[in-house]
C-alpha atoms as a PDB file:
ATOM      1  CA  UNK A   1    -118.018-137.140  60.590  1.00  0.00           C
ATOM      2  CA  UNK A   2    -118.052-138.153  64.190  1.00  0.00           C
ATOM      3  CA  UNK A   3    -120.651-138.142  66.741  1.00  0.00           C
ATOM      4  CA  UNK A   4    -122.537-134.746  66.695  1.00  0.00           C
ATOM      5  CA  UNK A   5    -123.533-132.842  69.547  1.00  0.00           C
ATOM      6  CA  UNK A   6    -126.797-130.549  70.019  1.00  0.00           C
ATOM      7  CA  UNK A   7    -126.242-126.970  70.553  1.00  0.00           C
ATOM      8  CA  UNK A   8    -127.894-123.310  70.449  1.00  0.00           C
ATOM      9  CA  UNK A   9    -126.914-119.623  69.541  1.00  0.00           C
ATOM     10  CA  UNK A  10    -125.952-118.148  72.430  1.00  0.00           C
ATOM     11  CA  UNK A  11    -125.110-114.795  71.235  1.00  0.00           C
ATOM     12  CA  UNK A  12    -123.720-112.869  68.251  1.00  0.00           C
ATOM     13  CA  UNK A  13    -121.101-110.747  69.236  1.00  0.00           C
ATOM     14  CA  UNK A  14    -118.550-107.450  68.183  1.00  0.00           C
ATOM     15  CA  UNK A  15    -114.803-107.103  68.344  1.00  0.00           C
ATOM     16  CA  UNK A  16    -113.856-104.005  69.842  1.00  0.00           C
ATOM     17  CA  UNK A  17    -110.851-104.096  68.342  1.00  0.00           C
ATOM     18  CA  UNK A  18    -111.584-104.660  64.659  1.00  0.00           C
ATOM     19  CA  UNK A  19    -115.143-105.216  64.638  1.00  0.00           C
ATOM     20  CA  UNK A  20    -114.854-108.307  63.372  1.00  0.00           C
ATOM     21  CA  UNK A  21    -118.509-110.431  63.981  1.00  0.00           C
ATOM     22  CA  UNK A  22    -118.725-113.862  65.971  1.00  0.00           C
ATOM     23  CA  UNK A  23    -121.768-116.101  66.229  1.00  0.00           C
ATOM     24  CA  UNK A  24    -121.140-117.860  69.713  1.00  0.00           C
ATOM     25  CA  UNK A  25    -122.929-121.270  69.766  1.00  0.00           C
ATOM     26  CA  UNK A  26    -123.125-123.514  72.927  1.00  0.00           C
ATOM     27  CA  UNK A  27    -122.751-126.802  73.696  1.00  0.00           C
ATOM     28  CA  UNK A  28    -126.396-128.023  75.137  1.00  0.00           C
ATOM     29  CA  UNK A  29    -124.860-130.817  77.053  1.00  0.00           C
ATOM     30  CA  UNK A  30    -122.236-128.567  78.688  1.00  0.00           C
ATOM     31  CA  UNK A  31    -120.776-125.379  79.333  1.00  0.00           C
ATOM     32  CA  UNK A  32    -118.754-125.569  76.009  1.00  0.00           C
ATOM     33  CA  UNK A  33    -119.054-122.548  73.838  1.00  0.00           C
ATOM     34  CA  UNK A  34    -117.802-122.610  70.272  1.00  0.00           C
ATOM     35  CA  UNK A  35    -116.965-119.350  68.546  1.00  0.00           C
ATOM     36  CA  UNK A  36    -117.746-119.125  64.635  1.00  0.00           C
ATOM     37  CA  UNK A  37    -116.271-115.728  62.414  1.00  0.00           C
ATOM     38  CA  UNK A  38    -118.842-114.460  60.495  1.00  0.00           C
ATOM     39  CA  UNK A  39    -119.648-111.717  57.699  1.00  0.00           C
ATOM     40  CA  UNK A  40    -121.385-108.619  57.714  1.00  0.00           C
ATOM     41  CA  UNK A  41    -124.037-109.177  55.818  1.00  0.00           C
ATOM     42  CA  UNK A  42    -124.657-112.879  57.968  1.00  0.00           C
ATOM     43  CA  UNK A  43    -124.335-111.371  60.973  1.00  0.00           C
ATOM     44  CA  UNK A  44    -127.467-108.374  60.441  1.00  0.00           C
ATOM     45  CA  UNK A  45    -129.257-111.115  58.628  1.00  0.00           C
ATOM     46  CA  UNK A  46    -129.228-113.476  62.175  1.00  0.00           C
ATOM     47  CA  UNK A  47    -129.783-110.703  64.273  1.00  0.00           C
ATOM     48  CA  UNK A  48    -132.629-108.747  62.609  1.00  0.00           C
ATOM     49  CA  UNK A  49    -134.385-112.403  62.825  1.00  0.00           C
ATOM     50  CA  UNK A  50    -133.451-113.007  66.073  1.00  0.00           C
ATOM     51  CA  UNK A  51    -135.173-109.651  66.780  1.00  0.00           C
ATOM     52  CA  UNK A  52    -138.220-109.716  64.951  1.00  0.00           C
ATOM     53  CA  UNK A  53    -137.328-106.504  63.215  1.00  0.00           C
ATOM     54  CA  UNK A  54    -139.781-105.956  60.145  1.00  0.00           C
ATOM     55  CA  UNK A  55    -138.254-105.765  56.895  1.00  0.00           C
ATOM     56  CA  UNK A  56    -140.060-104.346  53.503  1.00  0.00           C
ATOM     57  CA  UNK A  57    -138.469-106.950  51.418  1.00  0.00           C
ATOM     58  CA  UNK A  58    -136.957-110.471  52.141  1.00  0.00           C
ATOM     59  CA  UNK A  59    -133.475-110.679  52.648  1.00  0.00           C
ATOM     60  CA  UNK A  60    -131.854-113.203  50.682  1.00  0.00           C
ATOM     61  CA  UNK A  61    -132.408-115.862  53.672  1.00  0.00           C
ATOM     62  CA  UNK A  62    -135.829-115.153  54.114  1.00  0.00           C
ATOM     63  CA  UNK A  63    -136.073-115.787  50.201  1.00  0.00           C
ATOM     64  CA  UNK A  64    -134.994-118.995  50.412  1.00  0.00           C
ATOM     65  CA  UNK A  65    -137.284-119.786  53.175  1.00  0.00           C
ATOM     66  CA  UNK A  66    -139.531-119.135  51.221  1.00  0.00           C
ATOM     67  CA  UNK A  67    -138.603-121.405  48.174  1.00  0.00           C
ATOM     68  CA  UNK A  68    -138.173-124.211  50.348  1.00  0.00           C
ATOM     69  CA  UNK A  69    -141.732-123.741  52.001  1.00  0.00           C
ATOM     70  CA  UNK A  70    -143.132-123.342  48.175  1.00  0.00           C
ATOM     71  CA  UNK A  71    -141.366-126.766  46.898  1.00  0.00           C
ATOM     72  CA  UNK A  72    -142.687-128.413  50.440  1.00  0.00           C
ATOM     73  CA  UNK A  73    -139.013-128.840  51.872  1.00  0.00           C
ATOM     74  CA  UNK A  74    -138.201-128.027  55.134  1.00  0.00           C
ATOM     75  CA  UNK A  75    -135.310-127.994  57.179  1.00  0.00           C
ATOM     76  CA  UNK A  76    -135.055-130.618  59.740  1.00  0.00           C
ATOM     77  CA  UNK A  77    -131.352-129.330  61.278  1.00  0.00           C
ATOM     78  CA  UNK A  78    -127.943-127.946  60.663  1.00  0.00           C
ATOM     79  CA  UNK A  79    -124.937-129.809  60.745  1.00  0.00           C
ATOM     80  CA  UNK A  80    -121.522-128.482  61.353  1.00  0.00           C
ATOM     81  CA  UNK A  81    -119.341-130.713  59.809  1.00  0.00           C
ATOM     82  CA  UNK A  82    -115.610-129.596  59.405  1.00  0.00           C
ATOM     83  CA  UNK A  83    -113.101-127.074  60.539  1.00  0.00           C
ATOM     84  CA  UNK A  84    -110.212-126.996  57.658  1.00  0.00           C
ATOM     85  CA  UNK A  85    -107.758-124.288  58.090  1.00  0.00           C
ATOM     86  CA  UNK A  86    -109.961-122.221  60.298  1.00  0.00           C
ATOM     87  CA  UNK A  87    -112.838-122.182  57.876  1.00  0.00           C
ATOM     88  CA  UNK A  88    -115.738-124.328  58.812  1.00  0.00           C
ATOM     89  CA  UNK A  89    -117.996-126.347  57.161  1.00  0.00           C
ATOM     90  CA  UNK A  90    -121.452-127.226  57.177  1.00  0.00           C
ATOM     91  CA  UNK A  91    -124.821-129.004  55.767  1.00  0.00           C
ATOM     92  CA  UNK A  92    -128.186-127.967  55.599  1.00  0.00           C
ATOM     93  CA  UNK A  93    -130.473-131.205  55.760  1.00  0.00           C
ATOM     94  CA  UNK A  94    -133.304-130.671  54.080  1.00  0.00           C
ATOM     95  CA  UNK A  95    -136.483-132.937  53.490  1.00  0.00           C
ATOM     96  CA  UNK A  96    -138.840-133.561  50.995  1.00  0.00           C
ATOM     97  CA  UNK A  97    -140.092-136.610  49.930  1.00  0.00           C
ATOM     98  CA  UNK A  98    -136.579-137.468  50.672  1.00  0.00           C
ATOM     99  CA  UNK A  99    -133.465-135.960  52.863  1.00  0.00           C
ATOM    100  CA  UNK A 100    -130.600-133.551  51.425  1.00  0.00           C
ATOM    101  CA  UNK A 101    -127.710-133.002  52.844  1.00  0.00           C
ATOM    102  CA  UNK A 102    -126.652-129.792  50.927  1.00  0.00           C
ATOM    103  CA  UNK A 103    -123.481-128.230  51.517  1.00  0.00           C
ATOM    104  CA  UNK A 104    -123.372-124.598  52.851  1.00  0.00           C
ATOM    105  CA  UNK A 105    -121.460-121.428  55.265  1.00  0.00           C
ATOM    106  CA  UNK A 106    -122.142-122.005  58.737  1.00  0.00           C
ATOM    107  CA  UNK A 107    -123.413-118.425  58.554  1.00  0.00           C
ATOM    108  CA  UNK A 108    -125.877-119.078  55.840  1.00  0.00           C
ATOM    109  CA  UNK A 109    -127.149-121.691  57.881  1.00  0.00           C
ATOM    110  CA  UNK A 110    -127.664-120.349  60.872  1.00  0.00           C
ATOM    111  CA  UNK A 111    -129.535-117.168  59.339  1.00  0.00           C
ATOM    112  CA  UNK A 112    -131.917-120.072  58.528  1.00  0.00           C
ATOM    113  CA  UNK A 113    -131.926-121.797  61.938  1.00  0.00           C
ATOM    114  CA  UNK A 114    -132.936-118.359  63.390  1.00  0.00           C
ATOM    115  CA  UNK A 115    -135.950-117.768  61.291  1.00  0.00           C
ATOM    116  CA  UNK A 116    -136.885-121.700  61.690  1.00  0.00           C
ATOM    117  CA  UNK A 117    -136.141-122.871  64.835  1.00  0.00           C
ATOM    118  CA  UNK A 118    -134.335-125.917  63.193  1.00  0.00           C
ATOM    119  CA  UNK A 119    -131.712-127.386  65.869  1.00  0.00           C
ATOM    120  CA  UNK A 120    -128.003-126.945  65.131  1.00  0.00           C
ATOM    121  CA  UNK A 121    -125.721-129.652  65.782  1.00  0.00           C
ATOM    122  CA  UNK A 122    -121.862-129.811  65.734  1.00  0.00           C
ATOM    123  CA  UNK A 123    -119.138-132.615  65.340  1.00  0.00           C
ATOM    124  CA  UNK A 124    -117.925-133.562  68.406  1.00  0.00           C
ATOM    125  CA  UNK A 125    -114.370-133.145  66.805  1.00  0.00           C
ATOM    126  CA  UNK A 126    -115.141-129.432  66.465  1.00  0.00           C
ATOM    127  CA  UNK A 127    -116.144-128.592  70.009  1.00  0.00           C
ATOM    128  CA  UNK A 128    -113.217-131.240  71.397  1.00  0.00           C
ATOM    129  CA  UNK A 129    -110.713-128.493  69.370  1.00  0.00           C
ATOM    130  CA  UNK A 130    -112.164-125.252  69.377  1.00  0.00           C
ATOM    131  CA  UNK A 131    -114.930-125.795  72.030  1.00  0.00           C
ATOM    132  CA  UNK A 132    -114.172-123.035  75.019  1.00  0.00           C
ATOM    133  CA  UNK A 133    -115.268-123.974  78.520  1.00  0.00           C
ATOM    134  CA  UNK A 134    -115.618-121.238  81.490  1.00  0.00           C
ATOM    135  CA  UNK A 135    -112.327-123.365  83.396  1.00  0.00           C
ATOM    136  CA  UNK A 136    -110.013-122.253  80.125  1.00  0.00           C
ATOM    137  CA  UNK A 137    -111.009-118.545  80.614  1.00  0.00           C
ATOM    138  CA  UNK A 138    -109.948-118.687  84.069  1.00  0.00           C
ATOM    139  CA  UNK A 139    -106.776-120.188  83.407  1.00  0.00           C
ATOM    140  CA  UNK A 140    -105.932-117.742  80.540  1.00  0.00           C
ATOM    141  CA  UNK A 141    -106.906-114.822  83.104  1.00  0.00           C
ATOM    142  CA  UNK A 142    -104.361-116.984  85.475  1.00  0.00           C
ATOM    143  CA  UNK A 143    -101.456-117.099  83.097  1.00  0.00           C
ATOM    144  CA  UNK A 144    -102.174-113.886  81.746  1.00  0.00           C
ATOM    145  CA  UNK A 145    -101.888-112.072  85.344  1.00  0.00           C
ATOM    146  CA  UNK A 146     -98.565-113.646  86.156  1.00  0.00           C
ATOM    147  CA  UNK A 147     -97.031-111.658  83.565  1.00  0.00           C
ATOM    148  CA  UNK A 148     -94.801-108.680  84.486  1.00  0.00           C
ATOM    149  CA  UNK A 149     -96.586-105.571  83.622  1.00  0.00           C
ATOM    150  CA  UNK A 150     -94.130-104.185  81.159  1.00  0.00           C
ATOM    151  CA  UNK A 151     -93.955-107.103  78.909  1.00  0.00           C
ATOM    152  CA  UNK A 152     -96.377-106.431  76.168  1.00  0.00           C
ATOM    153  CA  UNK A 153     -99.289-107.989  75.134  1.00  0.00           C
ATOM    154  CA  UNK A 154     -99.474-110.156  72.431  1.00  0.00           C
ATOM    155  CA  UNK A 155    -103.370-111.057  72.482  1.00  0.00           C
ATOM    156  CA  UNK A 156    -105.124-112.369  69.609  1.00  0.00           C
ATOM    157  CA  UNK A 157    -108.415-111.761  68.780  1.00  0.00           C
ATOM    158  CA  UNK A 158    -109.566-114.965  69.816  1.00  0.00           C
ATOM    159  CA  UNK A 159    -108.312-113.916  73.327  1.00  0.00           C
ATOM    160  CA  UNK A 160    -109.933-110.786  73.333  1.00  0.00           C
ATOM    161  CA  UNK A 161    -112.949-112.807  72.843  1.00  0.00           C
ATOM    162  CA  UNK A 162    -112.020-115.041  75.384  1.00  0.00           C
ATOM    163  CA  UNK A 163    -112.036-112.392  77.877  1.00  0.00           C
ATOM    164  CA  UNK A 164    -115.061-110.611  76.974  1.00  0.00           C
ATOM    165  CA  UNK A 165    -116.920-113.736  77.384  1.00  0.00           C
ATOM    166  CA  UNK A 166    -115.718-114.110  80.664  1.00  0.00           C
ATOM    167  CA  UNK A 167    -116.754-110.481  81.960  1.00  0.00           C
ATOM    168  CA  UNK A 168    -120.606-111.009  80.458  1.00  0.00           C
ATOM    169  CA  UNK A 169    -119.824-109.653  77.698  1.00  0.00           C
ATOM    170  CA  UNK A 170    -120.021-105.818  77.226  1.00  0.00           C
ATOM    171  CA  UNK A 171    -119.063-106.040  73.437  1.00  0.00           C
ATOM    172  CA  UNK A 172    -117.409-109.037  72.088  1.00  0.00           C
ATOM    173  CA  UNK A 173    -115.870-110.561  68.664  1.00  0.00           C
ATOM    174  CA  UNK A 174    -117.442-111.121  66.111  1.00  0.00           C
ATOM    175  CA  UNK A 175    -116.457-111.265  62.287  1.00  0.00           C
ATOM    176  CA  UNK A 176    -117.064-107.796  59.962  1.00  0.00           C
ATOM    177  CA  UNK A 177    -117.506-104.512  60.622  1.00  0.00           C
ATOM    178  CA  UNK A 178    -120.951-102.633  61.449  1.00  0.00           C
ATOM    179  CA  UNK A 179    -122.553-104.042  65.110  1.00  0.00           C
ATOM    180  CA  UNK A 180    -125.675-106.054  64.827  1.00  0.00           C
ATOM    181  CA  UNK A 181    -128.656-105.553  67.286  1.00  0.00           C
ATOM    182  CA  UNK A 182    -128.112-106.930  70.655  1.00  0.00           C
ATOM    183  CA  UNK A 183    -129.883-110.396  70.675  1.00  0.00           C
ATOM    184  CA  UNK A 184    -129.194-111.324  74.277  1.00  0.00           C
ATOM    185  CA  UNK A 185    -130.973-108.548  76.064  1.00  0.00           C
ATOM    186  CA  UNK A 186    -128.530-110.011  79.357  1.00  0.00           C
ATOM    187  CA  UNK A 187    -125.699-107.646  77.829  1.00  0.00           C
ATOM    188  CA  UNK A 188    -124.831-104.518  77.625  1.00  0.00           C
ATOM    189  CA  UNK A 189    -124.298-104.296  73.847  1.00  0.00           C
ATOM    190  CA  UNK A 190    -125.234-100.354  73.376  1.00  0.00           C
ATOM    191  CA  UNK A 191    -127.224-101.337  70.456  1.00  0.00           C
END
């Protein structure tokens, strides 16, 4: 694990394409933005935190909040560690009357972060390969107008994303079907 680098949710977003769910996170020290796949289930569990919404009974996330607060752990920050054949990889650190570094989803870890305020910090490694900056989006738009309007497109999803980003974001990827509540009331998300 290399040097990690602080950063923040910046928004949880929907594919229009295959309504797939992203969590975007950002780089605090720059304008680096780092898109993570998520589930379903992750994805309303994040963004009914991020909203406040009441529920009658704890999710599973808010459960284990809960166990952790009744043992006297808490957790100090989330570390994401690896990216292995597109999957990442990450560590909740935990303390108690001693630190654990227990191994965990990404998603499941920031559905904590949400409801804790812990800080989230990726390897440097991570952003240096996946890490999107506003400059690559403009160049992609660059390449991608050059093309001769009859060839067709070949855009991934990740593009997609990439160009939703770009505009603001009216509805973006994500990972999973089903749209989550708009956390960033700055877009347009109808819902």
């Amino acid at each position: 694990m290399g040097k990690m680098i602080e950063c923040q949710i910046d928004s949880v977003r929907v594919s229009l394409t295959n309504q797939d769910r992203i969590i975007v996170l950002k780089d605090k020290t720059s304008d680096r933005y780092v898109p993570i796949w998520i589930g379903l289930f992750e994805a309303e569990s994040i963004t009914i935190a991020l909203q406040n919404i009441a529920v009658a009974r704890p999710l599973t996330h808010d459960l284990l909040l809960k166990i952790l607060h009744q043992l006297g752990a808490r957790l100090l920050r989330v570390e994401i560690t690896g990216l292995v054949s597109e999957t990442y990889y990450a560590n909740l650190v935990i303390e108690t009357d001693k630190t654990f570094f227990i191994d965990c989803r990404p998603s499941d870890a920031l559905a904590l972060v949400v409801r804790t305020g812990a800080p989230i910090f990726v390897d440097e490694e991570i952003l240096n390969e996946v890490g999107i900056q506003p400059e690559d989006m403009m160049l992609y738009d660059n390449e991608e107008s050059e093309e001769a309007v009859d060839e067709p497109e070949d855009l991934s999803v990740f593009e997609d994303f990439l160009d939703n980003l770009q505009e603001g974001g009216s509805q973006d990827d994500a990972s999973n079907p089903e749209p989550p509540t708009n956390p960033n009331p700055d877009t347009d998300l109808p819902f």
